[in-house]
Protein backbone atom coordinates (compact mmCIF):
# COMPACT_ATOMS: atom_id res chain seq x y z
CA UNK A 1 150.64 -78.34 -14.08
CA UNK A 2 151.34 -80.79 -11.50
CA UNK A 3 155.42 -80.86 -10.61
CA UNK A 4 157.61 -83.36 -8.26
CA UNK A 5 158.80 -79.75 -6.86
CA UNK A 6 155.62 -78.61 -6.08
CA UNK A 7 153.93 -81.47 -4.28
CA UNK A 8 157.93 -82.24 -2.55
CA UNK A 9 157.12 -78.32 -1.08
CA UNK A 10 153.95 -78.51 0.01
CA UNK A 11 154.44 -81.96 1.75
CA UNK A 12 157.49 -80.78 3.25
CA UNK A 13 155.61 -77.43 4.85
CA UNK A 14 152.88 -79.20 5.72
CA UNK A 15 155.38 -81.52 7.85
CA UNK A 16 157.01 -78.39 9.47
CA UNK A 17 160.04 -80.02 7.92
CA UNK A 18 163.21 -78.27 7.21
CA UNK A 19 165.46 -78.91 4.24
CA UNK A 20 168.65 -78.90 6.35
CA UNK A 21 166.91 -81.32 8.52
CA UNK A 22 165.95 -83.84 5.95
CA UNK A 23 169.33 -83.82 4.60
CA UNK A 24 170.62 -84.93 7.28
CA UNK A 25 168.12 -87.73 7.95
CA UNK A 26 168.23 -89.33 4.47
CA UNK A 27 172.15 -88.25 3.62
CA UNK A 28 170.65 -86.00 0.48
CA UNK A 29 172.81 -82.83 -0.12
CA UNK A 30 170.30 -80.02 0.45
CA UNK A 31 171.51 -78.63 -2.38
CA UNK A 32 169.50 -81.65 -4.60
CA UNK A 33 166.89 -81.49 -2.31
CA UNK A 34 166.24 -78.12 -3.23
CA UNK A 35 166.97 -78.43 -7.00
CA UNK A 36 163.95 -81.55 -6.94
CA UNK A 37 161.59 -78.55 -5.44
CA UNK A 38 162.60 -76.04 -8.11
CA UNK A 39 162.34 -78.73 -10.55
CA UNK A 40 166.03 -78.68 -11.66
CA UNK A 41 167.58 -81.21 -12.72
CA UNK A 42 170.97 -79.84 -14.27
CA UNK A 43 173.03 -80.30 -11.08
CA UNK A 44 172.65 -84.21 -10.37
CA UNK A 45 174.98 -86.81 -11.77
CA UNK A 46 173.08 -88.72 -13.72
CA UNK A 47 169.01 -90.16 -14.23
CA UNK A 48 169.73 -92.77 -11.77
CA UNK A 49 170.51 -90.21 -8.78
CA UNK A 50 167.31 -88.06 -9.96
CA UNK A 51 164.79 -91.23 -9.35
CA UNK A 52 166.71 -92.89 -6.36
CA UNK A 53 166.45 -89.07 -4.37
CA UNK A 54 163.34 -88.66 -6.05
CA UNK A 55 162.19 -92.22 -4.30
CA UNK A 56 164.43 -91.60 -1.18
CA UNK A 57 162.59 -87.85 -0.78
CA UNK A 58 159.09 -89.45 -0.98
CA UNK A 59 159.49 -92.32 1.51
CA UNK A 60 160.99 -89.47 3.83
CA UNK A 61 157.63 -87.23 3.29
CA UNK A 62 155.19 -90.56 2.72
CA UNK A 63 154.72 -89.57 -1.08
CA UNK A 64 154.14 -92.84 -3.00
CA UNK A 65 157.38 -92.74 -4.57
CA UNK A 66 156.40 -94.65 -8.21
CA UNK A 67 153.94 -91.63 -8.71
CA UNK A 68 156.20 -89.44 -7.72
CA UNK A 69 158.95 -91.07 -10.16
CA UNK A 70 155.81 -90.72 -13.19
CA UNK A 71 155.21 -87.78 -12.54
CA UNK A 72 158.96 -86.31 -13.29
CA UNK A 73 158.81 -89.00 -16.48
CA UNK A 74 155.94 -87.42 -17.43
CA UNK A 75 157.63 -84.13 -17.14
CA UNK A 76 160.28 -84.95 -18.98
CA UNK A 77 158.02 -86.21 -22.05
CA UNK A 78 156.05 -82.88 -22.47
CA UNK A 79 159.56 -81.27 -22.03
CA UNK A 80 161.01 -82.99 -24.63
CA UNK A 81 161.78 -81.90 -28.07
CA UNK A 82 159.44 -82.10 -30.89
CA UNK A 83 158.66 -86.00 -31.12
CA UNK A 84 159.32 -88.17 -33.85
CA UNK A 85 156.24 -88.03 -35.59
CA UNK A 86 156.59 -84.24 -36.13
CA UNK A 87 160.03 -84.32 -37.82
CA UNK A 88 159.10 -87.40 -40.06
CA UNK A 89 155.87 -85.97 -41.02
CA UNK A 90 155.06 -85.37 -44.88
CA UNK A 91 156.98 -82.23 -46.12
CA UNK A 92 154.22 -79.56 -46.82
CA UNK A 93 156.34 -78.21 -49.69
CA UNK A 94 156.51 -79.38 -52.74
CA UNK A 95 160.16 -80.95 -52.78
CA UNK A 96 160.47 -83.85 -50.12
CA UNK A 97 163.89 -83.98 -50.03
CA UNK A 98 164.31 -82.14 -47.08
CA UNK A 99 162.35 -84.56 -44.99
CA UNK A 100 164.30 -87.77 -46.97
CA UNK A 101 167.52 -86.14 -45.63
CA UNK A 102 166.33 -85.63 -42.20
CA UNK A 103 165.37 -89.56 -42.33
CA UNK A 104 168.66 -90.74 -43.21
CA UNK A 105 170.50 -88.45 -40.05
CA UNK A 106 168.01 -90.14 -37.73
CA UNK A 107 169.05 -93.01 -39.00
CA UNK A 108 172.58 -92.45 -38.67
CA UNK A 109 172.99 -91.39 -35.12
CA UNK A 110 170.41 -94.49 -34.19
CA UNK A 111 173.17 -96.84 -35.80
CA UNK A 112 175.93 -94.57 -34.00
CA UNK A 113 174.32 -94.85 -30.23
CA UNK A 114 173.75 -98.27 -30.94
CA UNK A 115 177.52 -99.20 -32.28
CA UNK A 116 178.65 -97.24 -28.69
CA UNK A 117 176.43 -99.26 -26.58
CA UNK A 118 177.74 -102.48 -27.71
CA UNK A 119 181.74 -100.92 -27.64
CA UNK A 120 180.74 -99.84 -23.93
CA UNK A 121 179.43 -103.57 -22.94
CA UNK A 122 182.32 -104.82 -23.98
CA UNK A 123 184.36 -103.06 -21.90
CA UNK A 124 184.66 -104.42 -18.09
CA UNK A 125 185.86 -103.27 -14.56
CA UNK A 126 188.01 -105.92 -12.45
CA UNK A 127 187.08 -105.48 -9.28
CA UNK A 128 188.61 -108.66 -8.04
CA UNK A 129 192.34 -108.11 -6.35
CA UNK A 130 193.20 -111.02 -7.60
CA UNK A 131 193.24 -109.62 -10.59
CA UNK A 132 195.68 -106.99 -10.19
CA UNK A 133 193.80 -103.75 -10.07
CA UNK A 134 194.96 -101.26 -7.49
CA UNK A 135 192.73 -98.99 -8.29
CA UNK A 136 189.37 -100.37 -6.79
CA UNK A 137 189.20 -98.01 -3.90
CA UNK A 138 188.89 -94.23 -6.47
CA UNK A 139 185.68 -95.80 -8.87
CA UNK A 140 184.04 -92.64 -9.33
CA UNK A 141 180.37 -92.19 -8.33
CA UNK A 142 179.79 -90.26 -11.17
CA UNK A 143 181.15 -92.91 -13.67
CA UNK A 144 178.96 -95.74 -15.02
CA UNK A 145 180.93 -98.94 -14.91
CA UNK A 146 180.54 -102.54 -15.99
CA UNK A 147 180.62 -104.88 -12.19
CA UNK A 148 180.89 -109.22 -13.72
CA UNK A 149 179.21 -111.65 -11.80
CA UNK A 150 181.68 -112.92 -9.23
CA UNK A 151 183.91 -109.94 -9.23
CA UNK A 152 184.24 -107.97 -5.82
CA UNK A 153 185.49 -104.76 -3.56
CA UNK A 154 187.91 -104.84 -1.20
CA UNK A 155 187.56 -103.39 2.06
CA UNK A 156 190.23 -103.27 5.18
CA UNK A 157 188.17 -104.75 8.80
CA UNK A 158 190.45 -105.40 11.72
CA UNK A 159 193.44 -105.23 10.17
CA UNK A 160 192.82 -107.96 7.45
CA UNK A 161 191.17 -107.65 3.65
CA UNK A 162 188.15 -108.55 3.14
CA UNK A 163 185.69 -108.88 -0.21
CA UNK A 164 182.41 -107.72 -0.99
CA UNK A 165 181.69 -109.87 -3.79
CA UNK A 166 178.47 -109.54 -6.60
CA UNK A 167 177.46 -113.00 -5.89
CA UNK A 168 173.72 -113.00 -8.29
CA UNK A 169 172.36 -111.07 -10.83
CA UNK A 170 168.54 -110.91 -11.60
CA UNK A 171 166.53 -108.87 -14.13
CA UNK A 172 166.35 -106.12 -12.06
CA UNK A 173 168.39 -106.65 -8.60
CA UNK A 174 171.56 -107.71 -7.77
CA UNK A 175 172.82 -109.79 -4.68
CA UNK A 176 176.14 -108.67 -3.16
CA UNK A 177 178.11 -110.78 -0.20
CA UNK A 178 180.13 -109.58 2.49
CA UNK A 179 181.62 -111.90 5.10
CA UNK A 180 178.15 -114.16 4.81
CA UNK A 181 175.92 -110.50 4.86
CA UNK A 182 173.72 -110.63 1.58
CA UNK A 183 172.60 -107.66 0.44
CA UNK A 184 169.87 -107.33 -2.61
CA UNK A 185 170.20 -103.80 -4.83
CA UNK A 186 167.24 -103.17 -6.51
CA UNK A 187 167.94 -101.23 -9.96
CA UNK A 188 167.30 -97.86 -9.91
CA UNK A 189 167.61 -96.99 -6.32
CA UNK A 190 170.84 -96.11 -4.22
CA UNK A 191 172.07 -98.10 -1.44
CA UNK A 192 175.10 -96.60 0.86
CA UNK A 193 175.77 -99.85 2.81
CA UNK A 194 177.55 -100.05 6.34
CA UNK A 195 179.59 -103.23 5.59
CA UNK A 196 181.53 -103.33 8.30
CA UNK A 197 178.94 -102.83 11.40
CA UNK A 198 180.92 -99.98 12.57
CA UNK A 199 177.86 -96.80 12.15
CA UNK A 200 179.72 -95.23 8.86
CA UNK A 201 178.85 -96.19 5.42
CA UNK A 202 181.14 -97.98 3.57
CA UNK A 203 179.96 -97.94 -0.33
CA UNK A 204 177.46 -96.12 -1.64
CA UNK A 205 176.40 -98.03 -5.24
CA UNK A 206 173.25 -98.09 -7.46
CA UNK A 207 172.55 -100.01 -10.27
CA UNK A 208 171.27 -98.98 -13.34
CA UNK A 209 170.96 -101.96 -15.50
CA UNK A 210 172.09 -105.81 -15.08
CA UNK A 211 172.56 -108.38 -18.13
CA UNK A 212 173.11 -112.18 -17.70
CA UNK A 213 176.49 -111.66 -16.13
CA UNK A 214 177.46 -108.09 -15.42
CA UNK A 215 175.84 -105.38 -13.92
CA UNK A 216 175.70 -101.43 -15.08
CA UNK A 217 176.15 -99.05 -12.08
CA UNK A 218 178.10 -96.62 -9.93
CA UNK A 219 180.20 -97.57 -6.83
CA UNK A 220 182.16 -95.38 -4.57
CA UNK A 221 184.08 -96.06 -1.34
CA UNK A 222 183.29 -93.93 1.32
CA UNK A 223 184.83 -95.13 4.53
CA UNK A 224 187.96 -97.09 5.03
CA UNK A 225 189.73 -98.23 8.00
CA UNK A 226 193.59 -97.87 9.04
CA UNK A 227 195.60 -100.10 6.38
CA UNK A 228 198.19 -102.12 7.56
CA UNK A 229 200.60 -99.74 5.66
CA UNK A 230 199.82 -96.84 8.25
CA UNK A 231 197.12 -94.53 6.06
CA UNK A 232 194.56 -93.22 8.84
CA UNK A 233 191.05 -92.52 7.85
CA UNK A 234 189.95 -90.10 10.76
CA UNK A 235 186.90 -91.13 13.39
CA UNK A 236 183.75 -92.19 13.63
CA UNK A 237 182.03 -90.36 10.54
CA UNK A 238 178.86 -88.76 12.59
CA UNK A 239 176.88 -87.00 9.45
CA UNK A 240 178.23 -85.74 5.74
CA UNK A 241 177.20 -82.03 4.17
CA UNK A 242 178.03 -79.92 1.30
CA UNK A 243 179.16 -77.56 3.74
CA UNK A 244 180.80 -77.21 6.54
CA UNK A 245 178.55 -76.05 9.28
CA UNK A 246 178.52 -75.21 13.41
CA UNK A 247 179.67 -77.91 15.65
CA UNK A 248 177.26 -77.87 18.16
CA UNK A 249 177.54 -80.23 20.91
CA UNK A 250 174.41 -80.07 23.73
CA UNK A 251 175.17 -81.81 26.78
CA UNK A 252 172.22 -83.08 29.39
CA UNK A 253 173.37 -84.02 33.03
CA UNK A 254 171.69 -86.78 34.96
CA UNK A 255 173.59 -86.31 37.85
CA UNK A 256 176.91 -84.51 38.88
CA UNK A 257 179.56 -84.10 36.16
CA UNK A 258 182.49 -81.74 34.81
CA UNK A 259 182.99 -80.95 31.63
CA UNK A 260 186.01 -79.11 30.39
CA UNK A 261 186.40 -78.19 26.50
CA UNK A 262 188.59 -76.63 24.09
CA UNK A 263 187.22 -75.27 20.91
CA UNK A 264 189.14 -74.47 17.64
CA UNK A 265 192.30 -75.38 19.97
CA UNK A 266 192.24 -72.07 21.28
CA UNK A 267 189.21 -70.94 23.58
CA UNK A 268 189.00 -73.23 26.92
CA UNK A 269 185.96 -74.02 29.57
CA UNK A 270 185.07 -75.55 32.02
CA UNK A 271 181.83 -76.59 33.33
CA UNK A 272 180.55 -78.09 36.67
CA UNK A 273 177.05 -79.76 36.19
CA UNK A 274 174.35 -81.19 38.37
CA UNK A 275 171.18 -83.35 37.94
CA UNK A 276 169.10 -81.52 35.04
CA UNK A 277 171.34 -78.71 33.90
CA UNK A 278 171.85 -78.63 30.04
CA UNK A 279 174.38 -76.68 28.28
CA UNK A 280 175.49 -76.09 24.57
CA UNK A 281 179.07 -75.84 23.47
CA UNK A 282 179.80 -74.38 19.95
CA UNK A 283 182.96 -74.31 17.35
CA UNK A 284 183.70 -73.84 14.25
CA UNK A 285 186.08 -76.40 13.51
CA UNK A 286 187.21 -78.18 16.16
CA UNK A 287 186.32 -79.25 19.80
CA UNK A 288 187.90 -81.17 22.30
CA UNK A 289 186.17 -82.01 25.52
CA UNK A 290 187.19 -83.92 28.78
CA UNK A 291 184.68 -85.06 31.00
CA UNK A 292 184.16 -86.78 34.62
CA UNK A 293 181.64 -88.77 35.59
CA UNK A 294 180.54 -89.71 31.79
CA UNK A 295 177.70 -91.99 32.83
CA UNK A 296 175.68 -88.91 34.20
CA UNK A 297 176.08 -87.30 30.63
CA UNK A 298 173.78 -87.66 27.67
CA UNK A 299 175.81 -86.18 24.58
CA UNK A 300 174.10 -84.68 21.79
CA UNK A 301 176.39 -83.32 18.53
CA UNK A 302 174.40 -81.95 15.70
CA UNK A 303 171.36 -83.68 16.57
CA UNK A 304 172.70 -86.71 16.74
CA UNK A 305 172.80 -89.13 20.07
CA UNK A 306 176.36 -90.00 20.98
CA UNK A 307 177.36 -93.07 22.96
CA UNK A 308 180.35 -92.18 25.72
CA UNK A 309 182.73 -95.34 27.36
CA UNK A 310 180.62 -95.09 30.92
CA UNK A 311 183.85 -97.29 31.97
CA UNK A 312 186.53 -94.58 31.39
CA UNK A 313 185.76 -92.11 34.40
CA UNK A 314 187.81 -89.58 32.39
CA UNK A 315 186.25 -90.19 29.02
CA UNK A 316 186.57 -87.42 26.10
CA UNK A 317 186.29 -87.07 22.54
CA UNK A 318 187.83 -84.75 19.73
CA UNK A 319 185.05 -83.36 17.36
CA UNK A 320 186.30 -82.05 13.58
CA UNK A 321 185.37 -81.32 10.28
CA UNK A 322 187.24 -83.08 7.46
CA UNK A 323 187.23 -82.81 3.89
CA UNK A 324 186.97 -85.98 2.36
CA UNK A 325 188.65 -85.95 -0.97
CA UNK A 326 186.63 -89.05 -2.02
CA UNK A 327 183.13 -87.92 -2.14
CA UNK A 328 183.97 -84.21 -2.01
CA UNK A 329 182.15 -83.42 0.98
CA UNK A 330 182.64 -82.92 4.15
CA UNK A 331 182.78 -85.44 7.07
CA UNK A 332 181.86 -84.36 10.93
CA UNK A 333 184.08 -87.19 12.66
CA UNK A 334 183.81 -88.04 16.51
CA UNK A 335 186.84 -89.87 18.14
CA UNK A 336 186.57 -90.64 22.00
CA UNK A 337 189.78 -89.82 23.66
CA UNK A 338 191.41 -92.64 26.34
């Protein structure tokens, strides 16, 4: 039978791709990544985070990502339970009383789900600080909430609050407003949004439903800036794992440049380069490096490009891995030295 986890595999191999790789191109743990090509589903949040990766993981490999998304509906159908029509069928015995009792259960918990669906809609999340809540900045990925029309998230940028506010609601999208920036969330697929221009992401939110005024979803705040009350956030967020892994920073010279580092705080190094020469410094939790001549660098941490103040002929940044105890994972943070 034709899986999601089979067809994600064999695209993937044919691509050459690696699973670490693509996690850190489409910010997917590799752990779900994995778990879509083994077709497990127990370890993801909820349905919505099984068809946004699902859709996310086919873009990434070219897979049309609605067939992809019928195929694991499909799979959950023949998966399923005994349908309806087999446990209301005529009793073969004699006595259909059995069958009259079953009935009235199915009845019951219908009348049940439906009496906690309309207790849950009435229930509501004030995002607005206006309102009073202080506790806009811990809404739990994990948790469904109720957003109203017209409510918002706060967010500190340069020093001053700012809102992002849910400014429309459609059918099946939302439209959310941040300092003029409109941003439309379709339902059913994840967005983490860079709000503030600054490279990390902000929010991550997806939307599972959306009524006349209020919308169903998750939100989660990923990335905050210094408060005026002190709290630091760390640097420049440069990629988020499960796991912490190798810092591995590979440095290309364009022209003559010295490089000294410190890793873990402990081992130091010092390197003189010329035009062409390439070397890779590794750590496993920390590096500091110092460097003359900057513009003749190009800086390369973890596969990603880093950008270096060509202005500051003794430039340097701190590299570290920090647990962030909002999304539970762990942060590889960049901040360039003065």
């Amino acid at each position: 039978m034709e899986t999601i986890g089979r067809i994600f595999r064999t695209a993937r191999e044919k691509h050459g791709y690696l699973i670490k790789d693509i996690a850190d191109q489409t910010k997917i743990g590799s752990r779900y990544l994995t778990a879509l090509e083994d077709d497990s589903y127990t370890s993801f949040p909820s349905q919505t985070h099984i068809t946004g990766f699902i859709r996310s993981y086919a873009k990434y490999l070219e897979l049309d990502p609605d067939r992809m998304v019928d195929i694991y509906k499909r799979t959950l159908v023949q998966e399923a339970p005994a349908p309806i029509e087999e446990l209301t069928a005529p009793n073969k015995q004699k006595n259909g009383f059995p069958v009259f009792i079953l009935i009235i259960v199915l009845l019951g918990a219908l009348l049940f789900a439906f009496i906690l669906i309309t207790n849950m809609q009435k229930q509501q999340i004030k995002l607005n600080p206006e309102d009073g809540n202080t506790n806009t900045q811990s809404i739990p990925l994990d948790g469904d909430h109720f957003f109203a029309l017209g409510s918002s998230i706060p967010f500190m940028m340069d020093g001053a609050r700012k809102n992002m506010v849910f400014e429309d609601f459609a059918p099946d999208a939302i439209t959310i407003n941040f300092e003029g920036f409109r941003q439309i969330l379709r339902v059913g697929q994840i967005y983490p949004l860079d709000l503030t221009g600054d490279g990390n992401i902000d929010i991550q939110i997806a939307i599972s439903a959306v009524s006349n005024d209020r919308a169903y979803g998750t939100a989660k705040i990923l990335h905050k800036e210094s408060s005026p009350d002190g709290t630091q956030t760390g640097g420049k967020t440069i990629l988020v794992a499960d796991e912490r892994a190798e810092i591995r920073l590979s440095i290309t010279a364009r022209g003559r440049a010295t490089v000294n580092a410190v890793r873990d705080n402990e081992e130091k190094n010092t390197h003189f380069l010329q035009a062409g020469d390439t070397v890779t410094i590794t750590a496993n939790n920390t590096m500091e490096i110092r460097v003359i001549n900057p513009h003749n660098l190009f800086l390369n941490l973890n596969n990603v490009q880093l950008e270096m103040d060509t202005q500051n002929p003794g430039a340097g940044f701190v590299f570290k891995w920090r647990h962030n105890t909002v999304d539970g994972r762990y942060h590889l943070e960049s901040e360039q030295l003065r």
